[in-house]
C-alpha atoms as a PDB file:
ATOM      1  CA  UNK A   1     -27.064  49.638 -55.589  1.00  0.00           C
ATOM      2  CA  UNK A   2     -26.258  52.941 -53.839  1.00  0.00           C
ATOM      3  CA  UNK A   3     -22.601  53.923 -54.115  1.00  0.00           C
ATOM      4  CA  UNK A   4     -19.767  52.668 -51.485  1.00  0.00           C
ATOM      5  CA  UNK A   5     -22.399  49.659 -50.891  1.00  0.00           C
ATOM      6  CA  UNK A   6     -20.683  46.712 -50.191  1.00  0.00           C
ATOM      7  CA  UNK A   7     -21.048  43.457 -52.066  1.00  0.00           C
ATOM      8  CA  UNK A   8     -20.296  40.054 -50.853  1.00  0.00           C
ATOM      9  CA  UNK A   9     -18.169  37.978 -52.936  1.00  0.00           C
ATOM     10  CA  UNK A  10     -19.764  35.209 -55.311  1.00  0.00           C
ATOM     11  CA  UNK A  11     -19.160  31.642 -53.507  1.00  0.00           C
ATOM     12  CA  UNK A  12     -16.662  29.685 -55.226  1.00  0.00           C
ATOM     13  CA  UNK A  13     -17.564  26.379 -55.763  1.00  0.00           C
ATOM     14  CA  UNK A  14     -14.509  24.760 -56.226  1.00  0.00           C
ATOM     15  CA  UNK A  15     -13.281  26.763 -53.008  1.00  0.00           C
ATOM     16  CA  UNK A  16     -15.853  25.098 -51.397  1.00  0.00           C
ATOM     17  CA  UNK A  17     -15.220  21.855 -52.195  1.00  0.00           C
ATOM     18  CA  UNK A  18     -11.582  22.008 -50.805  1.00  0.00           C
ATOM     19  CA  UNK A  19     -12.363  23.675 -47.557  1.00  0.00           C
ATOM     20  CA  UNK A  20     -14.874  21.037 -46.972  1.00  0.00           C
ATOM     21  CA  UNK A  21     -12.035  18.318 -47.866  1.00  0.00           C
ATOM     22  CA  UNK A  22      -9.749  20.194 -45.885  1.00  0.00           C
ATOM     23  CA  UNK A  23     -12.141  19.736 -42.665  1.00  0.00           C
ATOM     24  CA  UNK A  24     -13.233  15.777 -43.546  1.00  0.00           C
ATOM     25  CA  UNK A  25      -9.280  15.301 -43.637  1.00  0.00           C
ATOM     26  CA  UNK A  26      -8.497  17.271 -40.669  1.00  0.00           C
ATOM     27  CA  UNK A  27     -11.564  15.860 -38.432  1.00  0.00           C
ATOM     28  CA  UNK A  28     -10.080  12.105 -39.791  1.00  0.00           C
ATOM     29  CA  UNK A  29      -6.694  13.067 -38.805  1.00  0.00           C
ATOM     30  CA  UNK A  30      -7.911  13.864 -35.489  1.00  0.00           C
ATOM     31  CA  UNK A  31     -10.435  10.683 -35.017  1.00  0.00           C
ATOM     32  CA  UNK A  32      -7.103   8.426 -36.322  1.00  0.00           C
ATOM     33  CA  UNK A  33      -4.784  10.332 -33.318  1.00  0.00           C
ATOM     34  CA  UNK A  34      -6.928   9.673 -30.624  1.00  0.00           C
ATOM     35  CA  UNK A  35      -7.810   6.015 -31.474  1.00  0.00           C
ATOM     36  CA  UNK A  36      -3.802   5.718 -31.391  1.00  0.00           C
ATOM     37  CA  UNK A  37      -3.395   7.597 -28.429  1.00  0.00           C
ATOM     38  CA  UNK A  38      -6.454   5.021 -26.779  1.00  0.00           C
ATOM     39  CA  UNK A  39      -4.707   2.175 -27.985  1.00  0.00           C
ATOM     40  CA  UNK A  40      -1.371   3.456 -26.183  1.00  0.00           C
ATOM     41  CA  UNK A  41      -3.594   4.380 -23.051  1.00  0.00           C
ATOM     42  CA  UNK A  42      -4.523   0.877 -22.987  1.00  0.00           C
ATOM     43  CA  UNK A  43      -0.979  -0.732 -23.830  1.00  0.00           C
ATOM     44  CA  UNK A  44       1.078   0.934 -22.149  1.00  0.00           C
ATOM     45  CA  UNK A  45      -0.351   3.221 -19.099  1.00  0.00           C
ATOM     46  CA  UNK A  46      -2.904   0.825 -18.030  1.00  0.00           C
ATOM     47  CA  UNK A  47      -0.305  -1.869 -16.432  1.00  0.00           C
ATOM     48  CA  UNK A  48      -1.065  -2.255 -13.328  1.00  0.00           C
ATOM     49  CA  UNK A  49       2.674  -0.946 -11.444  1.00  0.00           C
ATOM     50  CA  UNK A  50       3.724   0.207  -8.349  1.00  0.00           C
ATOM     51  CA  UNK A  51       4.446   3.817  -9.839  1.00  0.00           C
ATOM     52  CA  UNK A  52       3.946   5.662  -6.442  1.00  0.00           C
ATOM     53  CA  UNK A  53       4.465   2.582  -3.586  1.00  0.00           C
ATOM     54  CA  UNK A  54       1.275   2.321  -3.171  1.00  0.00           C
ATOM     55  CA  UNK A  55      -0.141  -0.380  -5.347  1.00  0.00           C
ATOM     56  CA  UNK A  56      -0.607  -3.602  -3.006  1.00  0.00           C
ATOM     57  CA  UNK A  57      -1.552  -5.722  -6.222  1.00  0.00           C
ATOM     58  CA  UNK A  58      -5.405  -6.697  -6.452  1.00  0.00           C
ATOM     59  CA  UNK A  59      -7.913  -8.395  -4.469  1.00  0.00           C
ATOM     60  CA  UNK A  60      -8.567 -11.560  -5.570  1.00  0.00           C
ATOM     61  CA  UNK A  61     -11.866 -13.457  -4.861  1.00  0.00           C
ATOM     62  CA  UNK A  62      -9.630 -16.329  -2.823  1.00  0.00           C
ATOM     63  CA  UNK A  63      -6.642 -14.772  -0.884  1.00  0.00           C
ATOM     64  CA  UNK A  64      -4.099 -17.267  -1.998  1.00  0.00           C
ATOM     65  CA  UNK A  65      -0.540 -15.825  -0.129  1.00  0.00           C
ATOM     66  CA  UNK A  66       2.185 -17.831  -1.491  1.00  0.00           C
ATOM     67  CA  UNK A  67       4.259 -17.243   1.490  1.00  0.00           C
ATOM     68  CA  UNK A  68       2.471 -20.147   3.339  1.00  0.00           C
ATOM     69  CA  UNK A  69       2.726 -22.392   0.143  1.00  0.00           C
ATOM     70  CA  UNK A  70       6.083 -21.233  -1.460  1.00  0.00           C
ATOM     71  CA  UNK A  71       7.869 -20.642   1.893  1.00  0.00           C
ATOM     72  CA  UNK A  72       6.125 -22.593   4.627  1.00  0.00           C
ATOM     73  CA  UNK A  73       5.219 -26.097   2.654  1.00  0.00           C
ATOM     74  CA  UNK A  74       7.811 -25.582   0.070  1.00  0.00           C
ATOM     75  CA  UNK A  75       5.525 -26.044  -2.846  1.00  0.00           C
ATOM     76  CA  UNK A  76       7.371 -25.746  -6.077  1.00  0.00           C
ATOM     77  CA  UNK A  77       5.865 -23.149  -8.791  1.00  0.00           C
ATOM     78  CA  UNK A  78       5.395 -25.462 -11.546  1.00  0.00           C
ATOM     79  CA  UNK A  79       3.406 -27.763  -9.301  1.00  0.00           C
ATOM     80  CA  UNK A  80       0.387 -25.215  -9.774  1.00  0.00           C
ATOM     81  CA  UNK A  81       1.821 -23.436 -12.853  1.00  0.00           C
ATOM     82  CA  UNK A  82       2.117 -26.735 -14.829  1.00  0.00           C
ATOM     83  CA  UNK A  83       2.539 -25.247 -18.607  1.00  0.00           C
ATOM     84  CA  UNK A  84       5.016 -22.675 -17.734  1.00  0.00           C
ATOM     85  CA  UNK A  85       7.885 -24.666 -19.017  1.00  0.00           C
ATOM     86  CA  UNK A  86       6.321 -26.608 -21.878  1.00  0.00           C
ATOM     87  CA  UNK A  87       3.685 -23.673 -23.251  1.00  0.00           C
ATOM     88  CA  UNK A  88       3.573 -19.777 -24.279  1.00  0.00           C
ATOM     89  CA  UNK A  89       0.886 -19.408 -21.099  1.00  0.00           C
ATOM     90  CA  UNK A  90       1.905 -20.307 -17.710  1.00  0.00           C
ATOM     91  CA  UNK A  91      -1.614 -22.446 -16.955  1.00  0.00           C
ATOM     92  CA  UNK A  92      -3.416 -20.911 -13.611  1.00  0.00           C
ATOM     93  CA  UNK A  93      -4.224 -23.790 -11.017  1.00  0.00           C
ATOM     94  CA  UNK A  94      -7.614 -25.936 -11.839  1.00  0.00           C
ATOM     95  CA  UNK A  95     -10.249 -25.576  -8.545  1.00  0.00           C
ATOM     96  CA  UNK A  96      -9.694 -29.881  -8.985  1.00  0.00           C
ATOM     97  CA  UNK A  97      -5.911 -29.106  -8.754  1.00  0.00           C
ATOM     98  CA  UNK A  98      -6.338 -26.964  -5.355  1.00  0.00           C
ATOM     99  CA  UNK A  99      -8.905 -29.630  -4.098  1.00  0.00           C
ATOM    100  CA  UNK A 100      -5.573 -31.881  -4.233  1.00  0.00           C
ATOM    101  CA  UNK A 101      -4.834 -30.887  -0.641  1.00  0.00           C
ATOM    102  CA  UNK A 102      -7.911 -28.642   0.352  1.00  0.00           C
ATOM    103  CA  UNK A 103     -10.245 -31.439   0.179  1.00  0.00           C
ATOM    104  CA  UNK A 104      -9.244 -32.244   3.613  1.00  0.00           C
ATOM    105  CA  UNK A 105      -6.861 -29.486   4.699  1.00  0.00           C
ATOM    106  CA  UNK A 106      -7.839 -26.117   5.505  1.00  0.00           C
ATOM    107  CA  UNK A 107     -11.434 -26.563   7.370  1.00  0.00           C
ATOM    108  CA  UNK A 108     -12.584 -23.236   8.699  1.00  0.00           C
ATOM    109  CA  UNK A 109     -10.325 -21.392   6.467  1.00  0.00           C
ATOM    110  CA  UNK A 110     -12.608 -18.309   4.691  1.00  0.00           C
ATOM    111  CA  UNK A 111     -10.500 -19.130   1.436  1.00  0.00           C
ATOM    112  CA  UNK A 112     -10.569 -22.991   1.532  1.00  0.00           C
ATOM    113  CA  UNK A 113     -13.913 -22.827   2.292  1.00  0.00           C
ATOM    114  CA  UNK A 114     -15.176 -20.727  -0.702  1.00  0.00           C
ATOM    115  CA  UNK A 115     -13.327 -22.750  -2.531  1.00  0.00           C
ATOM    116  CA  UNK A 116     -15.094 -25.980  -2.022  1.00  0.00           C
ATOM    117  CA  UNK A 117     -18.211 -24.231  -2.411  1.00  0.00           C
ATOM    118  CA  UNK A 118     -17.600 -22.923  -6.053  1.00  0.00           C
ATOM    119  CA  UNK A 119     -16.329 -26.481  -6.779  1.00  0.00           C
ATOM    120  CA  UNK A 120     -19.207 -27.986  -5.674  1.00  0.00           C
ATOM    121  CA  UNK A 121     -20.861 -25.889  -7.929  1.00  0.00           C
ATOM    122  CA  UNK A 122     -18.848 -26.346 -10.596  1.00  0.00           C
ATOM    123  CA  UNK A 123     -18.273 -22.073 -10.386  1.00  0.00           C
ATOM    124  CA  UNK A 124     -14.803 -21.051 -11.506  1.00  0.00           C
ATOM    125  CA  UNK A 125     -12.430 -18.631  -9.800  1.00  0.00           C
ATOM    126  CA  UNK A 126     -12.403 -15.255 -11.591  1.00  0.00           C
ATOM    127  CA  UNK A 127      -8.932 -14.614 -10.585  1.00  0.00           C
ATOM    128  CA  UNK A 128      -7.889 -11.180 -11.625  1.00  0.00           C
ATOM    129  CA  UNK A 129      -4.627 -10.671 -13.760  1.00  0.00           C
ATOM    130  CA  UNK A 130      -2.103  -9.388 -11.928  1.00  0.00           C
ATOM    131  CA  UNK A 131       0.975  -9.663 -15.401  1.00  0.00           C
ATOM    132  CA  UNK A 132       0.308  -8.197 -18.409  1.00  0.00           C
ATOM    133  CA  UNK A 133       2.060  -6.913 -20.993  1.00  0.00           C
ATOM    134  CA  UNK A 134      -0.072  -4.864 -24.031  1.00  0.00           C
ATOM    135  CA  UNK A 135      -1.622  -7.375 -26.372  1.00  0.00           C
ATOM    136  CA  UNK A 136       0.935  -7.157 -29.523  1.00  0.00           C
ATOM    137  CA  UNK A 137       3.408  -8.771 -27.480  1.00  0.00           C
ATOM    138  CA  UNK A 138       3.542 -12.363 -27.638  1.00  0.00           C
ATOM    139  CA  UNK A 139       5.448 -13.160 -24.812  1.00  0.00           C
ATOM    140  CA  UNK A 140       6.295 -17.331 -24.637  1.00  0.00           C
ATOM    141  CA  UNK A 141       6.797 -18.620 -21.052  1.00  0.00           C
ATOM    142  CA  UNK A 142       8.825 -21.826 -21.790  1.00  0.00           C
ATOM    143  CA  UNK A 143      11.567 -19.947 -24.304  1.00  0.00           C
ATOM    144  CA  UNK A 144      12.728 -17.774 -21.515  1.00  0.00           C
ATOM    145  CA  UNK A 145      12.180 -20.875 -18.745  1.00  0.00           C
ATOM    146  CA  UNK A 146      14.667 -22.700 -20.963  1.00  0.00           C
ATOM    147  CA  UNK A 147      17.248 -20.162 -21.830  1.00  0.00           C
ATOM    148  CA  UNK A 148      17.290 -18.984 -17.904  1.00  0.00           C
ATOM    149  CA  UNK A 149      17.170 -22.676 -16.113  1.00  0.00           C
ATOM    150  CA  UNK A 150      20.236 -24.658 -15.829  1.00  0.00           C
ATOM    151  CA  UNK A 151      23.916 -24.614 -14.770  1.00  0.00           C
ATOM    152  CA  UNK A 152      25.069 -21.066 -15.625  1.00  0.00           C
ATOM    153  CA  UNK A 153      28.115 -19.014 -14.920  1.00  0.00           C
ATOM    154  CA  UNK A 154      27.873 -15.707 -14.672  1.00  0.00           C
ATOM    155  CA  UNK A 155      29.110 -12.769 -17.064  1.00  0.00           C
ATOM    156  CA  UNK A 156      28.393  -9.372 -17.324  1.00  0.00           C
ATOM    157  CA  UNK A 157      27.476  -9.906 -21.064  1.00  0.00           C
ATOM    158  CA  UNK A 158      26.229 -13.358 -22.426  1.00  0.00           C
ATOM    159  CA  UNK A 159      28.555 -13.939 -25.205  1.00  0.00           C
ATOM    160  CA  UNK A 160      25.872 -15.332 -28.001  1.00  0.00           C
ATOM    161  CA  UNK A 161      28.103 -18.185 -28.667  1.00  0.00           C
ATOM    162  CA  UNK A 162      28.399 -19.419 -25.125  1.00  0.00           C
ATOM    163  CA  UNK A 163      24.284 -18.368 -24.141  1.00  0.00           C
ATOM    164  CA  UNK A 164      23.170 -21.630 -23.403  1.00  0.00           C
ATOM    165  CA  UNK A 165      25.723 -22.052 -20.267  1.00  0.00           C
ATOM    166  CA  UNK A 166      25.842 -18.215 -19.026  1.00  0.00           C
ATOM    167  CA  UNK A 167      23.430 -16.130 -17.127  1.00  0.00           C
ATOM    168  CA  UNK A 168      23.629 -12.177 -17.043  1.00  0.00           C
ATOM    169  CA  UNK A 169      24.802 -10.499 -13.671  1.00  0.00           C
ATOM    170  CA  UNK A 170      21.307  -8.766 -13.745  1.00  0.00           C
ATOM    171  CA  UNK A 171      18.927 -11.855 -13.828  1.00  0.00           C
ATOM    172  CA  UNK A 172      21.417 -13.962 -11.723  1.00  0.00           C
ATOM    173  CA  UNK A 173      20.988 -11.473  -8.761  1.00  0.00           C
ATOM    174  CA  UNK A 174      17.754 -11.386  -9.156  1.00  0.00           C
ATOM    175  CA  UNK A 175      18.142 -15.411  -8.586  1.00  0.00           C
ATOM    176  CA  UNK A 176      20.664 -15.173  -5.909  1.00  0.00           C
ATOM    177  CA  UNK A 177      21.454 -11.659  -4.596  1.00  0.00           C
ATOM    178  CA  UNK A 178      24.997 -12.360  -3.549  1.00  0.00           C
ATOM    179  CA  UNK A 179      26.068 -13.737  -6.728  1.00  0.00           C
ATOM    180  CA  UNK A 180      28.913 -12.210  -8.509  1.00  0.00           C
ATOM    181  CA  UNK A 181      30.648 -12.204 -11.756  1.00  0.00           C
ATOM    182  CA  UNK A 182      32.609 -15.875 -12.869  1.00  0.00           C
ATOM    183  CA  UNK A 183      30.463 -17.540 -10.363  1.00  0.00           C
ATOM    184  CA  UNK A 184      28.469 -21.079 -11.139  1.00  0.00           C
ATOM    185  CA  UNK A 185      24.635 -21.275  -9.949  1.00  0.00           C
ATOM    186  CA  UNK A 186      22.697 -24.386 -10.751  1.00  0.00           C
ATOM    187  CA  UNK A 187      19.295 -22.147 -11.407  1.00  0.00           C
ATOM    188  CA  UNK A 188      15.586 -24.589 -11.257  1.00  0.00           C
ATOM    189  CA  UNK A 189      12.965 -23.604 -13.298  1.00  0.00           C
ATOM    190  CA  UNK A 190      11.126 -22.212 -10.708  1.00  0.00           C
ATOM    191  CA  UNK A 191      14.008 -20.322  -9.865  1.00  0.00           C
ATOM    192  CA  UNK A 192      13.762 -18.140 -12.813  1.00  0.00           C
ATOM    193  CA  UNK A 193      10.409 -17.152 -11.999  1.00  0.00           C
ATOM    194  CA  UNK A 194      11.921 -13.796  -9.852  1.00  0.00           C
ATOM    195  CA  UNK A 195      13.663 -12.665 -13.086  1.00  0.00           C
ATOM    196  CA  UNK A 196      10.467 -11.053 -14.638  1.00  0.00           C
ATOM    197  CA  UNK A 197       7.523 -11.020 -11.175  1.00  0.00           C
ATOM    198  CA  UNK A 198       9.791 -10.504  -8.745  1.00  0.00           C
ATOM    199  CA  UNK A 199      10.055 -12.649  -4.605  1.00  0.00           C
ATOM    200  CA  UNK A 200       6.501 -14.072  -5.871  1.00  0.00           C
ATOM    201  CA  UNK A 201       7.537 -16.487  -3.027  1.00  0.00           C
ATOM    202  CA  UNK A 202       7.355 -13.532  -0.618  1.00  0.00           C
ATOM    203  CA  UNK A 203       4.347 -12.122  -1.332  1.00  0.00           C
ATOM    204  CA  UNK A 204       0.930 -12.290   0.414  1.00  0.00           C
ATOM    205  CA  UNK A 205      -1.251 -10.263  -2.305  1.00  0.00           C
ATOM    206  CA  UNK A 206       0.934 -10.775  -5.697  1.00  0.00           C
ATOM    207  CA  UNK A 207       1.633  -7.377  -7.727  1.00  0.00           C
ATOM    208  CA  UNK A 208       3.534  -6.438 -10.686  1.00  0.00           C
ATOM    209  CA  UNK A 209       7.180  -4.983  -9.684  1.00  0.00           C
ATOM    210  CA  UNK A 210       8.634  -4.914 -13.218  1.00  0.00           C
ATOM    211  CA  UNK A 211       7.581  -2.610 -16.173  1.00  0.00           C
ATOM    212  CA  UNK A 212       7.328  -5.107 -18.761  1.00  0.00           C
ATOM    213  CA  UNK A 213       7.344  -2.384 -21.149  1.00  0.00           C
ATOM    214  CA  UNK A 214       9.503  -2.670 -24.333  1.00  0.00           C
ATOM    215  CA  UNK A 215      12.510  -1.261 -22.855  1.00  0.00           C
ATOM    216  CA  UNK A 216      12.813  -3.561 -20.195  1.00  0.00           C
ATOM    217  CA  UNK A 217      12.130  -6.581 -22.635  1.00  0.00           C
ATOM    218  CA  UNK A 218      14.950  -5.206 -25.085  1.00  0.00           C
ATOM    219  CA  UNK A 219      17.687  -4.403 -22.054  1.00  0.00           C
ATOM    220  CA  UNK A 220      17.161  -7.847 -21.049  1.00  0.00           C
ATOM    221  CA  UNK A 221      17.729  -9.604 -24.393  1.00  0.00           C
ATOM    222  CA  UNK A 222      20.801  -7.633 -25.636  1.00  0.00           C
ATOM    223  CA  UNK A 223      22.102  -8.439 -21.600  1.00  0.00           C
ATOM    224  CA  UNK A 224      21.926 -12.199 -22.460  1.00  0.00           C
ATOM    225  CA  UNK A 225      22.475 -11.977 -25.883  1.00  0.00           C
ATOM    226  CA  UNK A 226      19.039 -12.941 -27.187  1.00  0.00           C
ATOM    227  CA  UNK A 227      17.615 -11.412 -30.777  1.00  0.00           C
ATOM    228  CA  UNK A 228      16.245  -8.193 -30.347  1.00  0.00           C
ATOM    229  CA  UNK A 229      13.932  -7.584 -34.229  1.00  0.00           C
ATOM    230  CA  UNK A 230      10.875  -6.935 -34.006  1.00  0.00           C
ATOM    231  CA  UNK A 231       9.161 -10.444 -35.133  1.00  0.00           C
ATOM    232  CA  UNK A 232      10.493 -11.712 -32.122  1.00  0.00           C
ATOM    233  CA  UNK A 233       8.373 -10.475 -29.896  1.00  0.00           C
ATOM    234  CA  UNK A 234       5.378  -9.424 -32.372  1.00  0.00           C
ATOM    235  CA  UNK A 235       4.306 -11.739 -35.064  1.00  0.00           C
END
């Protein structure tokens, strides 16, 4: 070897061995982060809101406006939604339950019509979710029927003591807009459907006007007093 040649270093083996750890750890790191930050994608950001006005709520396969049946025939919502104040699930209407009235009302309608054809074919309705909150929420339908429904006066704090017989101001304007604070309201369980989706009764395509996101959820509980730890919502 001339002099001033230059000679590469011998490889360290044990060198080696820790940058290669080094980069399984790192690349693992990184494969970990983004299955978190998919899991949050799909939680969280994929509700289906009205961030910018311009969500109409989906299509459905049967156009089912609830102003004609909430409004017009005065049909009550736990006449169609018949587990929302006994179950976790409020139940979606059975084709047989529609067929109640349709079987003879509604000829010519596009809607009733389809839907004595999938009947007759024993085809379900592939309604699409409107609702959601992410999937480690366990969110029970007939708790917050019960603890909403009722004679209530209203506070601007439910004392915890006293929550069985008072309503925030919040949810009670959302019942009855003109309400104020000391007032009594006799409040259906129907009625406390607006609380959480909104004038359902006023809509002709249904869409999601709340957040639903944990925030929300916990503002609401500590407003009317109701436990805020974390197994009550995810167990």
């Amino acid at each position: 070897m001339l002099p001033g040649d230059f000679k590469a270093p011998e490889r360290n083996k044990k060198n080696v061995f820790l940058f290669a750890s080094i980069g399984i750890a790192g690349l693992g790191g990184l494969v970990v982060t983004l299955a978190i930050g998919a899991f949050v994608m799909s939680a969280w950001l994929g509700l289906p809101l009205d961030a910018f006005g311009l969500n109409e709520g989906p299509d459905q396969p049967i156009a089912f406006p609830h102003t004609v049946h909430v409004q017009d025939l005065g049909v009550d919502c736990t006449f169609c939604h018949r587990t929302v104040t006994t179950e976790a699930v409020a139940s979606i209407p059975s084709e047989g339950l529609c067929l109640t009235c349709h079987k003879v009302i509604g000829d010519g309608l596009p809607g009733v019509e389809l839907l004595r054809e999938l009947a007759a074919n024993d085809e379900p309705i592939n309604w699409v979710r409107v609702h959601r909150v992410p999937d480690h929420v366990k969110f029970v339908h007939e708790a917050h029927i019960r603890a909403f429904s009722g004679t209530k006066t209203v506070v601007e704090i439910v004392d915890p003591a006293a929550r069985a017989t008072q309503l925030g101001i919040e949810e009670a304007r959302a019942v009855s807009s003109g309400i104020s604070v000391g007032a009594t309201v006799e409040v259906a369980p129907s009625g406390t459907c607006v609380i959480c989706h909104g004038d359902i009764g006023g809509m002709v395509k249904v869409k999601q006007v709340r957040s639903l996101k944990m925030g929300d959820c916990i503002d609401c509980h500590r407003q009317n007093s109701a436990p805020t730890d974390c197994t009550t919502c995810h167990y």
